[in-house]
C-alpha atoms as a PDB file:
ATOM      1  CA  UNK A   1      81.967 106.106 110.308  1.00  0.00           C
ATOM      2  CA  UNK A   2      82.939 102.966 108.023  1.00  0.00           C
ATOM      3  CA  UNK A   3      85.882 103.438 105.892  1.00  0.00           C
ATOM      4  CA  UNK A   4      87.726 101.241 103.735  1.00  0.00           C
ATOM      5  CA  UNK A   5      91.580 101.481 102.904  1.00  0.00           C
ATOM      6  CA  UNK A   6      93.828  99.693 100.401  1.00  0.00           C
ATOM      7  CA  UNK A   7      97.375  98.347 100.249  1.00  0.00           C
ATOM      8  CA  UNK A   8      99.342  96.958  97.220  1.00  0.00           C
ATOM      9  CA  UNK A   9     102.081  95.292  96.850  1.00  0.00           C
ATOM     10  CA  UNK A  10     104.057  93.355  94.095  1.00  0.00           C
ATOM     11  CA  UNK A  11     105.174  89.847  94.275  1.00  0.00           C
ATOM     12  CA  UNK A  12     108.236  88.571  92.773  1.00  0.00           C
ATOM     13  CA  UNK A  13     109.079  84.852  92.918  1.00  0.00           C
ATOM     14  CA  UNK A  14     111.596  83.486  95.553  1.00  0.00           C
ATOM     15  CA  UNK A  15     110.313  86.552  97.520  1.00  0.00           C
ATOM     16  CA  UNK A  16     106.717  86.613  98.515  1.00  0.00           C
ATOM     17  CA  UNK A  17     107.401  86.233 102.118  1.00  0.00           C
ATOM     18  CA  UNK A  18     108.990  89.060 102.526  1.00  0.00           C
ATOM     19  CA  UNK A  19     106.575  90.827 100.547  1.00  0.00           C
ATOM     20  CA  UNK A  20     103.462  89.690 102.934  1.00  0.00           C
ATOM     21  CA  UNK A  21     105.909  90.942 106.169  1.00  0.00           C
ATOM     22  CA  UNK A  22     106.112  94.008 104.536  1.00  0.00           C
ATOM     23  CA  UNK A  23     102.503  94.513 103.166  1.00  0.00           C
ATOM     24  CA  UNK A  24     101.156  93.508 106.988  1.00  0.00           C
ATOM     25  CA  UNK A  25     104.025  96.385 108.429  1.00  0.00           C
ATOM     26  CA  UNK A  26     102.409  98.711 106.103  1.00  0.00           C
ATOM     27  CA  UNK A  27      98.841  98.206 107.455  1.00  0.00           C
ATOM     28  CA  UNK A  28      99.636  97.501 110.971  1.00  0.00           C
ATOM     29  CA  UNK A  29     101.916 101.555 110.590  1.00  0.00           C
ATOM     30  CA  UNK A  30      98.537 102.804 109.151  1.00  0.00           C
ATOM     31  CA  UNK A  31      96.424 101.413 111.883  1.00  0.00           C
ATOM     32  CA  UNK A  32      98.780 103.041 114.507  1.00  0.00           C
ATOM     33  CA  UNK A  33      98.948 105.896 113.166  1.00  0.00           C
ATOM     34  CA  UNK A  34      95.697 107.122 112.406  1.00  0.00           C
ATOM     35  CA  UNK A  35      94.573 105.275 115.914  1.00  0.00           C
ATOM     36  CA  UNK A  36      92.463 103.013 114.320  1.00  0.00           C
ATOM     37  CA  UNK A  37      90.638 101.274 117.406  1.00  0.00           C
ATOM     38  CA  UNK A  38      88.373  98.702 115.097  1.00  0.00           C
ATOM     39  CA  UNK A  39      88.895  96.674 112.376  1.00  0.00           C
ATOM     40  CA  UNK A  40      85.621  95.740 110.654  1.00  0.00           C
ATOM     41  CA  UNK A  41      87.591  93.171 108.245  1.00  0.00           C
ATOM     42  CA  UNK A  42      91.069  92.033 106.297  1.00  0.00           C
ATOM     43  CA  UNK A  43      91.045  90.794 102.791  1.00  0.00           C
ATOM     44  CA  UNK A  44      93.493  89.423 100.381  1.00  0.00           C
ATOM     45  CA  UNK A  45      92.822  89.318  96.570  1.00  0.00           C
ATOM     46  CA  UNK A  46      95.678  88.757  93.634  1.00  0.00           C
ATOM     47  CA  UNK A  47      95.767  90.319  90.678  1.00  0.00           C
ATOM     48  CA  UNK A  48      96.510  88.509  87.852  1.00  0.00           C
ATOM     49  CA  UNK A  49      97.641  88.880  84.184  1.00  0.00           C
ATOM     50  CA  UNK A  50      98.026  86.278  81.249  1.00  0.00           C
ATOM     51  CA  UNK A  51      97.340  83.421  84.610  1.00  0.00           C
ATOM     52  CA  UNK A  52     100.324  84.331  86.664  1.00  0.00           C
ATOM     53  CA  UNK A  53     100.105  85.915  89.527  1.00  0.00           C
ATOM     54  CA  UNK A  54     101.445  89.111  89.616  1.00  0.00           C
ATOM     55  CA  UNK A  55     100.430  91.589  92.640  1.00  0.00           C
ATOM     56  CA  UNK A  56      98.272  91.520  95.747  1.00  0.00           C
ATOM     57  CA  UNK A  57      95.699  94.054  97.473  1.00  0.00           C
ATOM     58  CA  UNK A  58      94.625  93.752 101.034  1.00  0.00           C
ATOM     59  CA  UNK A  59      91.287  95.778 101.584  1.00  0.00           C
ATOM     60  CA  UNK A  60      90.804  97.097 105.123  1.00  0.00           C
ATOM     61  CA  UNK A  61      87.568  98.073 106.225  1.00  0.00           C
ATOM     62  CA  UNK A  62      87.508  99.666 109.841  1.00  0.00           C
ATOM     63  CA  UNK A  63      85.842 102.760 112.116  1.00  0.00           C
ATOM     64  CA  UNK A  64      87.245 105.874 113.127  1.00  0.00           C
END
């Protein structure tokens, strides 16, 4: 069965690395967790108010 996941995660200026490190721990803890075996695909969006950026979401789309 196909199912799709999503992560969030703010980003602040000066501090978007650390952000992304934390946003990939946070998938890559799901995925062991849960045993996830294969991952259909990854992708990044930004969210954005008034043009700045302010947020990102990583969709996950993988089998059980």
């Amino acid at each position: 069965m196909v199912k799709v996941k999503t992560f969030t995660s703010p980003l602040k200026i000066f501090q978007v690395h650390n952000e992304l490190v934390e946003l990939d721990r946070s998938v890559n803890e799901f995925l062991q967790q849960n045993k996830i075996k294969k991952v259909i695909s990854v992708c990044d969006s930004t969210t954005n108010t008034d043009g700045g950026t302010m947020g990102i979401i990583r969709v996950l789309t993988y089998e059980e």
